[in-house]
PDB file of N, CA and C in Angstrom:
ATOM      1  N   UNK A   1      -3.889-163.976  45.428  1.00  0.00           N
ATOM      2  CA  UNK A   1      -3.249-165.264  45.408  1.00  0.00           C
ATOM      3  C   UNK A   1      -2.705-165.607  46.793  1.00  0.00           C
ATOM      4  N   UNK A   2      -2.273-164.541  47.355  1.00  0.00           N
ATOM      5  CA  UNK A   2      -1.615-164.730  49.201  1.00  0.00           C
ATOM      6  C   UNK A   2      -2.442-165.294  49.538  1.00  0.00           C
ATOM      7  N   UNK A   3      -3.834-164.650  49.199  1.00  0.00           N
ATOM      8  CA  UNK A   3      -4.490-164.832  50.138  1.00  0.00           C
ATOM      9  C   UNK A   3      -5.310-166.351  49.998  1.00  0.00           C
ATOM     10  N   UNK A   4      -5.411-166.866  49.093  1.00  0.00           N
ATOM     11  CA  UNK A   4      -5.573-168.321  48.651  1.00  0.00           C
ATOM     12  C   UNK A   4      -5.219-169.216  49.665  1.00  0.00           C
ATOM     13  N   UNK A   5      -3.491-168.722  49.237  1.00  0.00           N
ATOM     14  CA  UNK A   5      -2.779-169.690  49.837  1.00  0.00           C
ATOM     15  C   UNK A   5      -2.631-169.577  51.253  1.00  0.00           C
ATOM     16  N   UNK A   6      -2.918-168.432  52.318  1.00  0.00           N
ATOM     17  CA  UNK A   6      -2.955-168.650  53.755  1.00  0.00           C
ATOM     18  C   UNK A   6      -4.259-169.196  53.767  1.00  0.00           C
ATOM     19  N   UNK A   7      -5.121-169.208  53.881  1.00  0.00           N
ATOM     20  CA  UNK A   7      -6.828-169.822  53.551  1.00  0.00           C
ATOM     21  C   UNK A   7      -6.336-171.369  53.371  1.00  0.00           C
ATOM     22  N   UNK A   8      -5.452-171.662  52.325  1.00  0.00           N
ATOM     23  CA  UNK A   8      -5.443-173.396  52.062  1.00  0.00           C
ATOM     24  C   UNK A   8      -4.350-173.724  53.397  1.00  0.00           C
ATOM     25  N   UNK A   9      -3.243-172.781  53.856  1.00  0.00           N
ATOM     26  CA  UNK A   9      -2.588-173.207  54.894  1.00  0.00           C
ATOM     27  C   UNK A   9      -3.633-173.845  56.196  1.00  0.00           C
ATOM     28  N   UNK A  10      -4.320-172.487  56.452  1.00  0.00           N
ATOM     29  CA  UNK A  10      -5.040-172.528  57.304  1.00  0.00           C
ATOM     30  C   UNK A  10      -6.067-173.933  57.819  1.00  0.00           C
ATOM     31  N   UNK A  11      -6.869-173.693  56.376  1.00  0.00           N
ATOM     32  CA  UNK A  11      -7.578-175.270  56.718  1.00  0.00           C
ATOM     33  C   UNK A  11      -7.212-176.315  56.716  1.00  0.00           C
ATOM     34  N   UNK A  12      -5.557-176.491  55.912  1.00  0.00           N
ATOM     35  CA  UNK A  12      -5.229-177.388  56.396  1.00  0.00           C
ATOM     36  C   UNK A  12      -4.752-178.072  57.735  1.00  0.00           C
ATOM     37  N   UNK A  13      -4.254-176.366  58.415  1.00  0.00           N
ATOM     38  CA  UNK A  13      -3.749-176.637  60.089  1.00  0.00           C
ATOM     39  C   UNK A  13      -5.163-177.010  60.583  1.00  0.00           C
ATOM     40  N   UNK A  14      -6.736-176.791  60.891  1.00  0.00           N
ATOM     41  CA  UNK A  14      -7.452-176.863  61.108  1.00  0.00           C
ATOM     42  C   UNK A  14      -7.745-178.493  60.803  1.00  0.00           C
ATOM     43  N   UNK A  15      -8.125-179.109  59.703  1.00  0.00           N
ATOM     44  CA  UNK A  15      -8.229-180.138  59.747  1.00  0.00           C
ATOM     45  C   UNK A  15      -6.893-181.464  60.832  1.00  0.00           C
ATOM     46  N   UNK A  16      -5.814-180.770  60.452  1.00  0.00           N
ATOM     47  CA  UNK A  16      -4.746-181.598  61.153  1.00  0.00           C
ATOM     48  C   UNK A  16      -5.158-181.695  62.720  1.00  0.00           C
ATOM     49  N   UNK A  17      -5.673-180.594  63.003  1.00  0.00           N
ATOM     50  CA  UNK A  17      -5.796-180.072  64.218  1.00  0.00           C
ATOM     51  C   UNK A  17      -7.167-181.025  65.106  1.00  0.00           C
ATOM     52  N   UNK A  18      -7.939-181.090  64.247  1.00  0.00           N
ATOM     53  CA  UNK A  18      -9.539-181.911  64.681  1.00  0.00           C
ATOM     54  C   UNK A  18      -9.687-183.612  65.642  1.00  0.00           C
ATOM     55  N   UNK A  19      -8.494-184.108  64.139  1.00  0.00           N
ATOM     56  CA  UNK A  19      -8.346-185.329  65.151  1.00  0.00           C
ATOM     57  C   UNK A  19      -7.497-185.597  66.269  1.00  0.00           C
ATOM     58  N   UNK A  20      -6.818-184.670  66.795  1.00  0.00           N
ATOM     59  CA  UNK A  20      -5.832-184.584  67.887  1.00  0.00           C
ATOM     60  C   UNK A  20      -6.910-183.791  69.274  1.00  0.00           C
ATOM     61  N   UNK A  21      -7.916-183.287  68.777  1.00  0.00           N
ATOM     62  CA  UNK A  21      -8.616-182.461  69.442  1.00  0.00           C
ATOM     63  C   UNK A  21      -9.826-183.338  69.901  1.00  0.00           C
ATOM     64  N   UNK A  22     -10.001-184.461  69.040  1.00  0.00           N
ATOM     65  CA  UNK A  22     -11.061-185.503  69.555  1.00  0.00           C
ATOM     66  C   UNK A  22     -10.705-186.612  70.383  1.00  0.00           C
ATOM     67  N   UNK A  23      -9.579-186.782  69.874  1.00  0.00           N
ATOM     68  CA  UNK A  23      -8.583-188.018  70.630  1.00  0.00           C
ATOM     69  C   UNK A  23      -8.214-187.312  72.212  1.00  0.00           C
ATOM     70  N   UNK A  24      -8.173-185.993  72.590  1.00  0.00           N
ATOM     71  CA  UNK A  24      -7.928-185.528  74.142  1.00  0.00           C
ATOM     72  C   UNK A  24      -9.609-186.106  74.223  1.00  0.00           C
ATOM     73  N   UNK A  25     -10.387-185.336  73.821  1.00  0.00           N
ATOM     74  CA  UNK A  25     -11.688-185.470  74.573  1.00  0.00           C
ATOM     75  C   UNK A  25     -12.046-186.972  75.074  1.00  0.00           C
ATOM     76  N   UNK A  26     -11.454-187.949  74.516  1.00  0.00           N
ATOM     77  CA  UNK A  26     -11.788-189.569  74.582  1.00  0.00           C
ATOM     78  C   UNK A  26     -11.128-189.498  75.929  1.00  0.00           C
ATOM     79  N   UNK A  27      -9.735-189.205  75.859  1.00  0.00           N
ATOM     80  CA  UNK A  27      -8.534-189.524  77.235  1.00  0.00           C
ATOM     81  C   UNK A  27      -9.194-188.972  78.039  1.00  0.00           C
ATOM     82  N   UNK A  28      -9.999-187.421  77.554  1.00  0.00           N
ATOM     83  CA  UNK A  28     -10.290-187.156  79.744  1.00  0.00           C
ATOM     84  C   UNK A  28     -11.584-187.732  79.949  1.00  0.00           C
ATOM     85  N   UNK A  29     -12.336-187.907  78.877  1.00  0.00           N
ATOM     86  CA  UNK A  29     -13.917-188.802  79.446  1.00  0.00           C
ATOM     87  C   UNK A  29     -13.230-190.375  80.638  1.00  0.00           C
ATOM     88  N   UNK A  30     -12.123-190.884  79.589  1.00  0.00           N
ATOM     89  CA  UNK A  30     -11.440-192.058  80.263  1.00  0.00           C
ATOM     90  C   UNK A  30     -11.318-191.590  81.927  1.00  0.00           C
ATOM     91  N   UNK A  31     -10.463-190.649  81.603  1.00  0.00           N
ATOM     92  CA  UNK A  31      -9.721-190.210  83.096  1.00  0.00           C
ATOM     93  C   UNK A  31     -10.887-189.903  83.696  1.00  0.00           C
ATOM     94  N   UNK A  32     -12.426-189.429  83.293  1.00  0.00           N
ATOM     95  CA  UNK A  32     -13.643-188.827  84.256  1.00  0.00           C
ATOM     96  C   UNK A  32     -14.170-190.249  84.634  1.00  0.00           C
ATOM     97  N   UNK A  33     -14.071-191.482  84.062  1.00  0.00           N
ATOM     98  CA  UNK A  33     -14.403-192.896  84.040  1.00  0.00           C
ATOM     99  C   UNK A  33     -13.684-192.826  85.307  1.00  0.00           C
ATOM    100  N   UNK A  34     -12.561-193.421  85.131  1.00  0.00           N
ATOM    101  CA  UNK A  34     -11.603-193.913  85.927  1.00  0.00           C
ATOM    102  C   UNK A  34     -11.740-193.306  87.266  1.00  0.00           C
ATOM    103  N   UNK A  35     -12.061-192.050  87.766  1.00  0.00           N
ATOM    104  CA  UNK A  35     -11.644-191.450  88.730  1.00  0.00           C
ATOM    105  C   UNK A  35     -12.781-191.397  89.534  1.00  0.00           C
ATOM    106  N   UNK A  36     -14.150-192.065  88.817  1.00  0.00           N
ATOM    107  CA  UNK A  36     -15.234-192.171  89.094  1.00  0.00           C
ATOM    108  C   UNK A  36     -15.225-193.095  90.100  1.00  0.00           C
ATOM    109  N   UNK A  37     -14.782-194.126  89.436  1.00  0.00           N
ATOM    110  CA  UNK A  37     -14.496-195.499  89.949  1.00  0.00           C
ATOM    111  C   UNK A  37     -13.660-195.769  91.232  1.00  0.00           C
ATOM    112  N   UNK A  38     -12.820-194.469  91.732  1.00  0.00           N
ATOM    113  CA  UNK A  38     -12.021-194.462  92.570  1.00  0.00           C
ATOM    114  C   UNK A  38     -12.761-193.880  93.713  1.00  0.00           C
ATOM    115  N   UNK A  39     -13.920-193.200  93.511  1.00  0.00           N
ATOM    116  CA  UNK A  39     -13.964-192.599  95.155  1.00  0.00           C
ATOM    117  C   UNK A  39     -14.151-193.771  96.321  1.00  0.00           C
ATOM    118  N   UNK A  40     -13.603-192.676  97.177  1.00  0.00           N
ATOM    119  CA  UNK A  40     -14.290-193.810  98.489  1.00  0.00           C
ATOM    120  C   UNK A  40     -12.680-194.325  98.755  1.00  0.00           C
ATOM    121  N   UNK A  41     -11.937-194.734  97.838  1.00  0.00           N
ATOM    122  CA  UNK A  41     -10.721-195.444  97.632  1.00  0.00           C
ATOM    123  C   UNK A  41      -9.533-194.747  98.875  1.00  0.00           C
ATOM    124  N   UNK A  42      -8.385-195.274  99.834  1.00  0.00           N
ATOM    125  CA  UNK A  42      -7.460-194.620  99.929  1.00  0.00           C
ATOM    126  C   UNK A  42      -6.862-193.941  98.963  1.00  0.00           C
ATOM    127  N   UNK A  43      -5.943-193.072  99.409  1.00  0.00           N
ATOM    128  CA  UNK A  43      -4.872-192.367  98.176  1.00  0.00           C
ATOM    129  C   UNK A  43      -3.997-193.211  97.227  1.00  0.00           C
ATOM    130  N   UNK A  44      -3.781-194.297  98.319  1.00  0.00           N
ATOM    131  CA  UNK A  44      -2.633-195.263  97.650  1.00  0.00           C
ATOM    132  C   UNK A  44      -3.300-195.714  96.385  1.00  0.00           C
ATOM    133  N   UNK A  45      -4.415-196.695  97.409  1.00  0.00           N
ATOM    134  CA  UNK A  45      -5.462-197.600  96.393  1.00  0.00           C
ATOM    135  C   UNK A  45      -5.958-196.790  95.347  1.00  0.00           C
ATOM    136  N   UNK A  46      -6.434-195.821  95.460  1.00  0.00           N
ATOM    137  CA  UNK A  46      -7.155-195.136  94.281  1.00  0.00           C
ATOM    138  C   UNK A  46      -5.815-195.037  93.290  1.00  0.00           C
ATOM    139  N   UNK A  47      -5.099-194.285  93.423  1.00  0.00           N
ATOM    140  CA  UNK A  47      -3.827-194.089  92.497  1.00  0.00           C
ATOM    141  C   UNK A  47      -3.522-195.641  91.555  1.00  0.00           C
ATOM    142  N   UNK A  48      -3.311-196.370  92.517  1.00  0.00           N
ATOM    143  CA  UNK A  48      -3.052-197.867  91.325  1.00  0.00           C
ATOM    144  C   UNK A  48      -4.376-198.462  90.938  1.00  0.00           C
ATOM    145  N   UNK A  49      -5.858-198.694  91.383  1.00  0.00           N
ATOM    146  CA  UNK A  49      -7.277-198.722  90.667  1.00  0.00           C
ATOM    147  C   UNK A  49      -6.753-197.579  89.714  1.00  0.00           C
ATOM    148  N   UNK A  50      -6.712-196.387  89.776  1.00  0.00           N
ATOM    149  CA  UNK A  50      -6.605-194.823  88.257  1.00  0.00           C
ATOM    150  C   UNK A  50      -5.618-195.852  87.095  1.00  0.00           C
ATOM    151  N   UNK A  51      -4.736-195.924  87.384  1.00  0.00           N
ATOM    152  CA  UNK A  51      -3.651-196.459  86.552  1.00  0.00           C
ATOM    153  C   UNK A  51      -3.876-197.526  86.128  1.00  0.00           C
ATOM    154  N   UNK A  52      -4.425-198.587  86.559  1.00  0.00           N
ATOM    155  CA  UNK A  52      -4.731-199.886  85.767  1.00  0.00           C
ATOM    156  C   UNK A  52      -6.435-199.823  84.962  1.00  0.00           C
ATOM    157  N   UNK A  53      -6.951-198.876  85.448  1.00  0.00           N
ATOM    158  CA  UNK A  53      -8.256-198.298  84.806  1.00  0.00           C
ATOM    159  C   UNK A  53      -7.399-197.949  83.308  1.00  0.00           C
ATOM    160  N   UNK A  54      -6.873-196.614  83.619  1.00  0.00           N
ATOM    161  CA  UNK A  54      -6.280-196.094  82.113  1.00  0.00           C
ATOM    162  C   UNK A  54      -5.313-197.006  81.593  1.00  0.00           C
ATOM    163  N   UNK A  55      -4.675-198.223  81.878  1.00  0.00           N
ATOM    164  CA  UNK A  55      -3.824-198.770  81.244  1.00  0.00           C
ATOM    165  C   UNK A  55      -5.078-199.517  79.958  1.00  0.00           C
ATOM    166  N   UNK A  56      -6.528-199.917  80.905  1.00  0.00           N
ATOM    167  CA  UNK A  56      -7.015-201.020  80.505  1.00  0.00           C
ATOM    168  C   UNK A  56      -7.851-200.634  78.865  1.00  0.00           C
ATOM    169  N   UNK A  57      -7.786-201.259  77.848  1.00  0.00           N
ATOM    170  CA  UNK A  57      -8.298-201.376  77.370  1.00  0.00           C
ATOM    171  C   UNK A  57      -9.880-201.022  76.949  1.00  0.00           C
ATOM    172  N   UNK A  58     -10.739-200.019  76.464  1.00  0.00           N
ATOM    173  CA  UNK A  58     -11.599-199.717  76.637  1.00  0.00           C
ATOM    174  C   UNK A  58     -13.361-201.063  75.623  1.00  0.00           C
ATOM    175  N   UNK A  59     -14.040-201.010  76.600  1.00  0.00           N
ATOM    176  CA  UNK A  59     -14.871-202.105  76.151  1.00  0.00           C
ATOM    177  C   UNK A  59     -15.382-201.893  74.668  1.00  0.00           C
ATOM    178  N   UNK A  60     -15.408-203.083  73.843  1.00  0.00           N
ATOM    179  CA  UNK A  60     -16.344-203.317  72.347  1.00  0.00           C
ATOM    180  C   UNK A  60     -16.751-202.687  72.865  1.00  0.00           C
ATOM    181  N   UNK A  61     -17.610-202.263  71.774  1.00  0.00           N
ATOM    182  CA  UNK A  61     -19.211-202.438  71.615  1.00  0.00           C
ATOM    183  C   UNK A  61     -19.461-203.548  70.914  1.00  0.00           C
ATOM    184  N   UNK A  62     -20.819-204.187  71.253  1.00  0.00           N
ATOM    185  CA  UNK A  62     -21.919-205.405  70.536  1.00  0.00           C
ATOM    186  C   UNK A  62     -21.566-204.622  69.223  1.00  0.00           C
ATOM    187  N   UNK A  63     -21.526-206.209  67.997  1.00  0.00           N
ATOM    188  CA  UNK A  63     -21.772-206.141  66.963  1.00  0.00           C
ATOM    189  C   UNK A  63     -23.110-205.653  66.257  1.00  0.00           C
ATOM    190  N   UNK A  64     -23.408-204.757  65.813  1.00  0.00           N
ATOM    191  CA  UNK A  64     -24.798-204.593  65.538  1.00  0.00           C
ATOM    192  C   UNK A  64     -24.751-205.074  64.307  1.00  0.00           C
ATOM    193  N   UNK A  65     -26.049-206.331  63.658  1.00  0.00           N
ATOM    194  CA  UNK A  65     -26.184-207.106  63.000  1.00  0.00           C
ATOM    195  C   UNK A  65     -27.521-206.000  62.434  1.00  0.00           C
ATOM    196  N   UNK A  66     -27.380-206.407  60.691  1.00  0.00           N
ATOM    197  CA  UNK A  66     -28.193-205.494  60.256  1.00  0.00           C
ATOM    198  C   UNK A  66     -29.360-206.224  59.570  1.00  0.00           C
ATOM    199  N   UNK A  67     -30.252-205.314  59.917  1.00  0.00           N
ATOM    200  CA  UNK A  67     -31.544-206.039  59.747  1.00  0.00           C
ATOM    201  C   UNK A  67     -31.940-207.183  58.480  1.00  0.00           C
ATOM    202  N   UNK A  68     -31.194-207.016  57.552  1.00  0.00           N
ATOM    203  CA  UNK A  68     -31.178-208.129  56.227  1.00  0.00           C
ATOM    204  C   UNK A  68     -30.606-209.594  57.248  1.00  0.00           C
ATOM    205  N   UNK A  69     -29.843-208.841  57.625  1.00  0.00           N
ATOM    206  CA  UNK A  69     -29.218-210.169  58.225  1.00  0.00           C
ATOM    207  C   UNK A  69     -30.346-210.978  59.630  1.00  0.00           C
ATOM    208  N   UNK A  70     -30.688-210.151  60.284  1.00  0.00           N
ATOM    209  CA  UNK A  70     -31.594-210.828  61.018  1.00  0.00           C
ATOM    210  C   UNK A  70     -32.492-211.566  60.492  1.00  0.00           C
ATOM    211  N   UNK A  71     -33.362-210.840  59.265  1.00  0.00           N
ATOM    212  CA  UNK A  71     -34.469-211.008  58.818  1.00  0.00           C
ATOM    213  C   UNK A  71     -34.433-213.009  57.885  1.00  0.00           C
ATOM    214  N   UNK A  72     -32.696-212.827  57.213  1.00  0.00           N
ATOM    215  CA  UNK A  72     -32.265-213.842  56.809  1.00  0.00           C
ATOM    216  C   UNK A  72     -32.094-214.876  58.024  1.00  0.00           C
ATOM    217  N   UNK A  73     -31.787-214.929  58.695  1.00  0.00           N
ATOM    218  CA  UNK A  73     -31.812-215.765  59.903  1.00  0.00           C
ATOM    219  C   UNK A  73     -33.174-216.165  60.550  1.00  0.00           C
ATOM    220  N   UNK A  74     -34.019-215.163  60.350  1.00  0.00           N
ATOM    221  CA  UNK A  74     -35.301-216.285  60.452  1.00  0.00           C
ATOM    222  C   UNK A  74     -36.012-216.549  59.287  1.00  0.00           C
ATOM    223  N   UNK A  75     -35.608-216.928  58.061  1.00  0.00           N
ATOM    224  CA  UNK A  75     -35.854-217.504  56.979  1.00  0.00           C
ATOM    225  C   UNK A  75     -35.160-218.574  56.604  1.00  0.00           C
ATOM    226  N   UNK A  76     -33.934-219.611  57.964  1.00  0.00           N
ATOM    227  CA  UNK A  76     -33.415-220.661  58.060  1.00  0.00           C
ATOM    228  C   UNK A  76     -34.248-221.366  57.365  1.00  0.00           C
ATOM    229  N   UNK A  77     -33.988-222.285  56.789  1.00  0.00           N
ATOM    230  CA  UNK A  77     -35.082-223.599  56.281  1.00  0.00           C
ATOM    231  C   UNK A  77     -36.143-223.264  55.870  1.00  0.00           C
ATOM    232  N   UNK A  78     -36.334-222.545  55.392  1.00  0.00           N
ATOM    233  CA  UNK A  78     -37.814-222.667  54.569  1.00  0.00           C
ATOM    234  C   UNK A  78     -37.777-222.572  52.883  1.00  0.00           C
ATOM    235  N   UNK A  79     -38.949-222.950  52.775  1.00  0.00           N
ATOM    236  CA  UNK A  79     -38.449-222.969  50.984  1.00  0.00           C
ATOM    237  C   UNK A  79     -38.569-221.472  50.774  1.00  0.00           C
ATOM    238  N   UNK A  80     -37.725-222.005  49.313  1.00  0.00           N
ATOM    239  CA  UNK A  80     -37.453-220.159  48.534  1.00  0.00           C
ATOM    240  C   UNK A  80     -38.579-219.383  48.127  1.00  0.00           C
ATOM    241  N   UNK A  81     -39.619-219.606  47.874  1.00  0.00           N
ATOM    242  CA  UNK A  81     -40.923-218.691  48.142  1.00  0.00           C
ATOM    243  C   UNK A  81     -41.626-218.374  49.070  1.00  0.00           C
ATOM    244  N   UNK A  82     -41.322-219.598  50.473  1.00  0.00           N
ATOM    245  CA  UNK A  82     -41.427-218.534  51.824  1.00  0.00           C
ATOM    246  C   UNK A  82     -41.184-217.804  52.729  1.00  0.00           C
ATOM    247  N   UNK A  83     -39.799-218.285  52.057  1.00  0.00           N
ATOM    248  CA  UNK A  83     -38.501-217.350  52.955  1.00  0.00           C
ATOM    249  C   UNK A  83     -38.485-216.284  51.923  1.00  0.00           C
ATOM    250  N   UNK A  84     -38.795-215.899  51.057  1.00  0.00           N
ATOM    251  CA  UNK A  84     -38.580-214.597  50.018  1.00  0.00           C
ATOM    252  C   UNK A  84     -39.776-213.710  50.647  1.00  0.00           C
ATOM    253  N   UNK A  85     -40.914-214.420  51.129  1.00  0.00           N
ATOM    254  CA  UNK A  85     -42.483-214.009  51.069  1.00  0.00           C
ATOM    255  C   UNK A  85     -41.737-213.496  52.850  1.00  0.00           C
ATOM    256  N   UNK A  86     -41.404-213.830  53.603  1.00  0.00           N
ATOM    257  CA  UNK A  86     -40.976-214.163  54.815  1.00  0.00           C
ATOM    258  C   UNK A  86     -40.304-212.893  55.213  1.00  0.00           C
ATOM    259  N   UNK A  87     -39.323-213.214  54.501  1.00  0.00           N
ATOM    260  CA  UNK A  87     -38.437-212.037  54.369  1.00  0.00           C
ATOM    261  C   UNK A  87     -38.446-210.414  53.983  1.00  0.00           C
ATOM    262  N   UNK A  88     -39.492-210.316  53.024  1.00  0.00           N
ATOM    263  CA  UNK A  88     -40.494-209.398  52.863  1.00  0.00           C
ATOM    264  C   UNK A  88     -40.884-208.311  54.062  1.00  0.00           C
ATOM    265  N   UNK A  89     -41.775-209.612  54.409  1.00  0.00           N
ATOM    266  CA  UNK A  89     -42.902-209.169  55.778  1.00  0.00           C
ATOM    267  C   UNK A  89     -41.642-208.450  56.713  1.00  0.00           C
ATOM    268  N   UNK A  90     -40.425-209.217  57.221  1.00  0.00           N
ATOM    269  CA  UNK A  90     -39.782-208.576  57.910  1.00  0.00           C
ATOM    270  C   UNK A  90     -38.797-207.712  57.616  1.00  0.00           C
ATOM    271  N   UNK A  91     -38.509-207.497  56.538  1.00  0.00           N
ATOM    272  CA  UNK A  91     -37.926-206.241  56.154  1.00  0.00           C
ATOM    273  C   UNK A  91     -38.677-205.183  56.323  1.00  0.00           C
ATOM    274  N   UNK A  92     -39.964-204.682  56.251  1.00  0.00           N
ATOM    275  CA  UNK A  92     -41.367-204.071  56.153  1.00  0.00           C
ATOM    276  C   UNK A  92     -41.579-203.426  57.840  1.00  0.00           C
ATOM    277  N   UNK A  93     -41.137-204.794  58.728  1.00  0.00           N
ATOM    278  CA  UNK A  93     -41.604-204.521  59.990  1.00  0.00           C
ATOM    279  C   UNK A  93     -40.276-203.565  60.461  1.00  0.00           C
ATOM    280  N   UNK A  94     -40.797-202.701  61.459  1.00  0.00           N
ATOM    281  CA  UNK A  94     -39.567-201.668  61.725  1.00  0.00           C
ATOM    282  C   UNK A  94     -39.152-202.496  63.232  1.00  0.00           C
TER     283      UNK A  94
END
């Protein structure tokens, strides 16, 4: 029964542990971004470019629109047996 229960401790420290362990890896890719961006830079300059790099906000990504939805978008206006027939064909196409 101990032993259950260090086993359920355990994985639970383990799981707690994962997303704190993915969230560093994001910050230093940032900081490998950022510092990228700085060579060449004085000391001064590079230091405030580093800092307004990591203050900034990191970019979307594009919405990726899923293929029903494309496929519906070029079946605008057409009647309902050729946009069904239409729609078909391009669901089909990869």
């Amino acid at each position: 029964m101990k032993k259950l229960l260090t086993l359920a401790v355990l994985s639970l420290a383990a799981m707690v542990a994962m997303p704190a362990a993915a969230a560093d890896n994001k910050g230093s890719s940032k900081m490998a971004e950022c510092n990228a961006k700085t060579k060449g830079m004085s000391k001064d300059d590079a230091a405030k470019a580093r800092s307004e790099c990591m203050k900034a906000a990191p970019a979307k990504p594009a919405k990726a629109t899923s293929k029903m939805a494309e496929c519906n978008a070029k079946t605008k206006g057409m009647s309902k047996a050729d946009a069904s027939k239409a729609r078909s064909e391009c669901m089909k196409a990869s």
